[in-house]
Every structure is written in structure tokens, then in C-alpha cells.
Protein backbone atom coordinates (compact mmCIF):
# COMPACT_ATOMS: atom_id res chain seq x y z
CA UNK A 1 -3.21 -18.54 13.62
CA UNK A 2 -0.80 -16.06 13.71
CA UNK A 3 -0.03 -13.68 11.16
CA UNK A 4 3.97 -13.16 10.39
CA UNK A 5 3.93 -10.69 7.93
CA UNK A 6 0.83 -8.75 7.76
CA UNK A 7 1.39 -6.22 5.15
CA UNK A 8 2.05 -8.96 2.89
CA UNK A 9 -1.80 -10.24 3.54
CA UNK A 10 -2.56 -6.87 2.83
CA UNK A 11 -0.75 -6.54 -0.65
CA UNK A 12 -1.58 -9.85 -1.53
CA UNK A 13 -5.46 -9.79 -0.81
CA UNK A 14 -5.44 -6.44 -3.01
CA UNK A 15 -3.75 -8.14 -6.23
CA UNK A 16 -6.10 -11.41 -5.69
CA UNK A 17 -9.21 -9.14 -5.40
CA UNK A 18 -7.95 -6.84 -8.26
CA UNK A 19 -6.79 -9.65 -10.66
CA UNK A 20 -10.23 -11.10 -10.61
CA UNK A 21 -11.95 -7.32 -11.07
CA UNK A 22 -13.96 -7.66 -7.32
CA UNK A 23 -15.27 -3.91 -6.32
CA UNK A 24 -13.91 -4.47 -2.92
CA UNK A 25 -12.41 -6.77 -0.44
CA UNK A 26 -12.14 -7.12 3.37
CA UNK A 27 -8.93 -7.23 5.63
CA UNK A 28 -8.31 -7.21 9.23
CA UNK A 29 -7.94 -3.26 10.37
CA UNK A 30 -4.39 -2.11 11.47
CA UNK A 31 -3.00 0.93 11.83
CA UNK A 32 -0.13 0.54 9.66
CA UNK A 33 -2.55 -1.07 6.59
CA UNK A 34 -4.45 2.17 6.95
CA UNK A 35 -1.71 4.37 7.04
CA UNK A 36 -0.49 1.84 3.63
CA UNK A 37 -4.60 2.54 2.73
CA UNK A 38 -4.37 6.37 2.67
CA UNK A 39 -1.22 6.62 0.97
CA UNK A 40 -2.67 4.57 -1.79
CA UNK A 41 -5.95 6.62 -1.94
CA UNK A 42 -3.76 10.04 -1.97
CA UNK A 43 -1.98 8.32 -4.81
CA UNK A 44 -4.68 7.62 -7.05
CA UNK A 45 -4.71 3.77 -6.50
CA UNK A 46 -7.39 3.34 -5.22
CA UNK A 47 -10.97 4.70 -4.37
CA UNK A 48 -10.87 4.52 -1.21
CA UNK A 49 -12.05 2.44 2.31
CA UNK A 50 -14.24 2.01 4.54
CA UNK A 51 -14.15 0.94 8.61
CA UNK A 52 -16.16 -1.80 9.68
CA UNK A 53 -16.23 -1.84 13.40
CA UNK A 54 -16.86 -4.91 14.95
CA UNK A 55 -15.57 -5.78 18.66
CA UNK A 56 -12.69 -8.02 18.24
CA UNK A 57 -11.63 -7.15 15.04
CA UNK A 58 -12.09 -4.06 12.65
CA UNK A 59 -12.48 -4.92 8.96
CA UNK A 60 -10.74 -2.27 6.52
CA UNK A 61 -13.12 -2.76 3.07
CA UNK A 62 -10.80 -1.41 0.09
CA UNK A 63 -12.74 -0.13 -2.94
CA UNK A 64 -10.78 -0.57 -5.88
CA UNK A 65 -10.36 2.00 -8.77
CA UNK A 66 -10.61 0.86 -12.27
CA UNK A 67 -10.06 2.90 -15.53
CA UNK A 68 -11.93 2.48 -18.57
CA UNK A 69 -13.13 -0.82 -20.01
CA UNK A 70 -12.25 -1.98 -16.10
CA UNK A 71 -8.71 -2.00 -16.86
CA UNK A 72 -6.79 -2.00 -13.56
CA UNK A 73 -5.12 1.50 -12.23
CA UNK A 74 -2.37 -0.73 -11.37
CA UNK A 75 -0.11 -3.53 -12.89
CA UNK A 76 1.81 -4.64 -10.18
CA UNK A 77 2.20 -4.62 -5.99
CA UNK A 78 5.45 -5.61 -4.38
CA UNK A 79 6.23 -6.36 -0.81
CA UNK A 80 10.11 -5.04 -0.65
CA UNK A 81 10.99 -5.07 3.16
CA UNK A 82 9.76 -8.29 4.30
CA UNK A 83 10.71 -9.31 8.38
CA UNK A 84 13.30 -11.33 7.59
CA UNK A 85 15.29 -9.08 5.78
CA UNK A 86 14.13 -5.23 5.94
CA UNK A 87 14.89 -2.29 3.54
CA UNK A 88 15.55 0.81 4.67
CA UNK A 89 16.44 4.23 1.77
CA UNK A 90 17.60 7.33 2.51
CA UNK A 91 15.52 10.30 1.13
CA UNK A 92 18.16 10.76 -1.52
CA UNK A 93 17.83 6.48 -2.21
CA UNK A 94 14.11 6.30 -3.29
CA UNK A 95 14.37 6.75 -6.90
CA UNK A 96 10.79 6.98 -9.19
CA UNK A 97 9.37 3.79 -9.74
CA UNK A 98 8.99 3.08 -13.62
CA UNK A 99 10.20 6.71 -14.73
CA UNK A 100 7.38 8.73 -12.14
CA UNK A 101 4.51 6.23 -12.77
CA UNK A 102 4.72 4.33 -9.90
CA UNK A 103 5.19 4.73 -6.11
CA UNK A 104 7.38 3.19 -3.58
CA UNK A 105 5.71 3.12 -0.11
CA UNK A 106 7.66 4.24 2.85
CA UNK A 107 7.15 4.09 6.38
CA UNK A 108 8.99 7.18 7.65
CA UNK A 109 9.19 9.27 10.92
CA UNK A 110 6.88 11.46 9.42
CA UNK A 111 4.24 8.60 8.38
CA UNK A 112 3.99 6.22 5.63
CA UNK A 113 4.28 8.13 2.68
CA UNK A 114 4.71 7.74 -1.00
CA UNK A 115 8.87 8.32 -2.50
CA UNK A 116 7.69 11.82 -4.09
CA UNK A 117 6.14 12.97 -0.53
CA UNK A 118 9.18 11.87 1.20
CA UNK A 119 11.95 13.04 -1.31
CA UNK A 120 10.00 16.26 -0.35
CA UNK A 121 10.36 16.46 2.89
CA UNK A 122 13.42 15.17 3.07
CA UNK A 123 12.85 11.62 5.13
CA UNK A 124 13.89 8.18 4.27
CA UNK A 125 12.97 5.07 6.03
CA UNK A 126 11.49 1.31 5.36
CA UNK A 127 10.92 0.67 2.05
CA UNK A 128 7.48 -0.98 2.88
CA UNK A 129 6.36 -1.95 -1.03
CA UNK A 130 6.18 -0.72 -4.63
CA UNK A 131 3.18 -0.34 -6.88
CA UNK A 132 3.22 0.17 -10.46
């Protein structure tokens, strides 16, 4: 089977595994879902993930964040560029998600980075998702 949109899987395992409050759950490794990974983690997001080598395919296991009374650190996750129809935004473009309490995720020359890292240095680029 081939996968069309990958980031997509990624997003939508995360809200599937959050919205049923599992500690973790297991995607197929790429580079761009841990570059999507560590800007989450740098965000607050999440707690982190770990590698699971394996010779054909690499597992990335996410380990989910929860605040008190396991209430989710997030609401909501959004694929925004899909490959049918991609987003792109100008530094200046990505506006604060919800007022400053959410992030848009941005794949940008200088990495895929969260809208405050890349208002700061100045890049714009695909408007990969927005979490919230």
C-alpha cells in the first residue's frame, strides 16, 4: 500500500491515540515526521519520542503529554497543506494561532519550525499543520 499523504497518518494517528488517552503510539520513521516530532516536543506538545530501529522500517514511538486530571495539552491538530493543494506563508503571513496558544507548523529553508521560530528568523514556507 502506498501512502499519499504521510503527514496526515502522522497527525491523524496522534489525535486517535490522544483522544482515547494511550501513553504512546507507533508510526513509520521519516525524516520529515521527526523534524514535525521535535518541533512539537520544543513546543511543549508533547513528551517526547523514541527510535525503534528495525531493518526495513524505523518506528517513531510518540509519548504523549497530558496535564492534570489527564486532560490533553492539546485540543486540536490540523493538516493545512495537503498534496493536492499546498499552502505556502510568508514570514510576515503566519499569524498566532488562537491569540499565541497555538502553533502553526512550517516547513522552511531553515527546518520545520513552529510560526514564532520562523517569524523570528524571518522565513516563511509550507504551512505543514496547526495545533491548538
Amino acid at each position: 500500500m502506498s501512502m499519499t499523504d504521510p503527514i496526515a497518518d502522522l497527525l491523524t494517528r496522534i489525535r486517535n491515540a490522544y483522544r482515547i488517552k494511550r501513553a504512546h503510539v507507533d508510526i513509520p520513521a521519516s525524516n520529515i515526521k521527526r523534524r514535525i516530532l521535535d518541533t512539537l516536543k520544543r513546543e511543549g506538545y508533547i513528551a517526547g519520542y523514541d527510535v525503534i530501529e528495525d531493518p526495513v522500517q524505523a518506528t517513531l514511538r510518540v509519548n504523549f503529554r497530558y496535564g492534570e486530571d489527564g486532560i490533553p495539552v492539546f485540543r486540536k491538530i490540523d493538516r493545512v497543506s495537503k498534496p493536492g493543494r499546498r499552502v505556502y506563508a510568508g514570514s510576515d503571513e503566519l499569524k498566532p494561532v488562537l491569540r499565541g496558544l497555538g502553533i502553526t507548523v512550517v516547513s522552511t529553508s531553515a527546518g520545520v519550525l513552529s510560526d514564532r521560530e520562523a517569524r523570528k528568523k524571518g522565513v516563511g514556507g509550507e504551512v505543514l499543520c496547526k495545533v491548538w
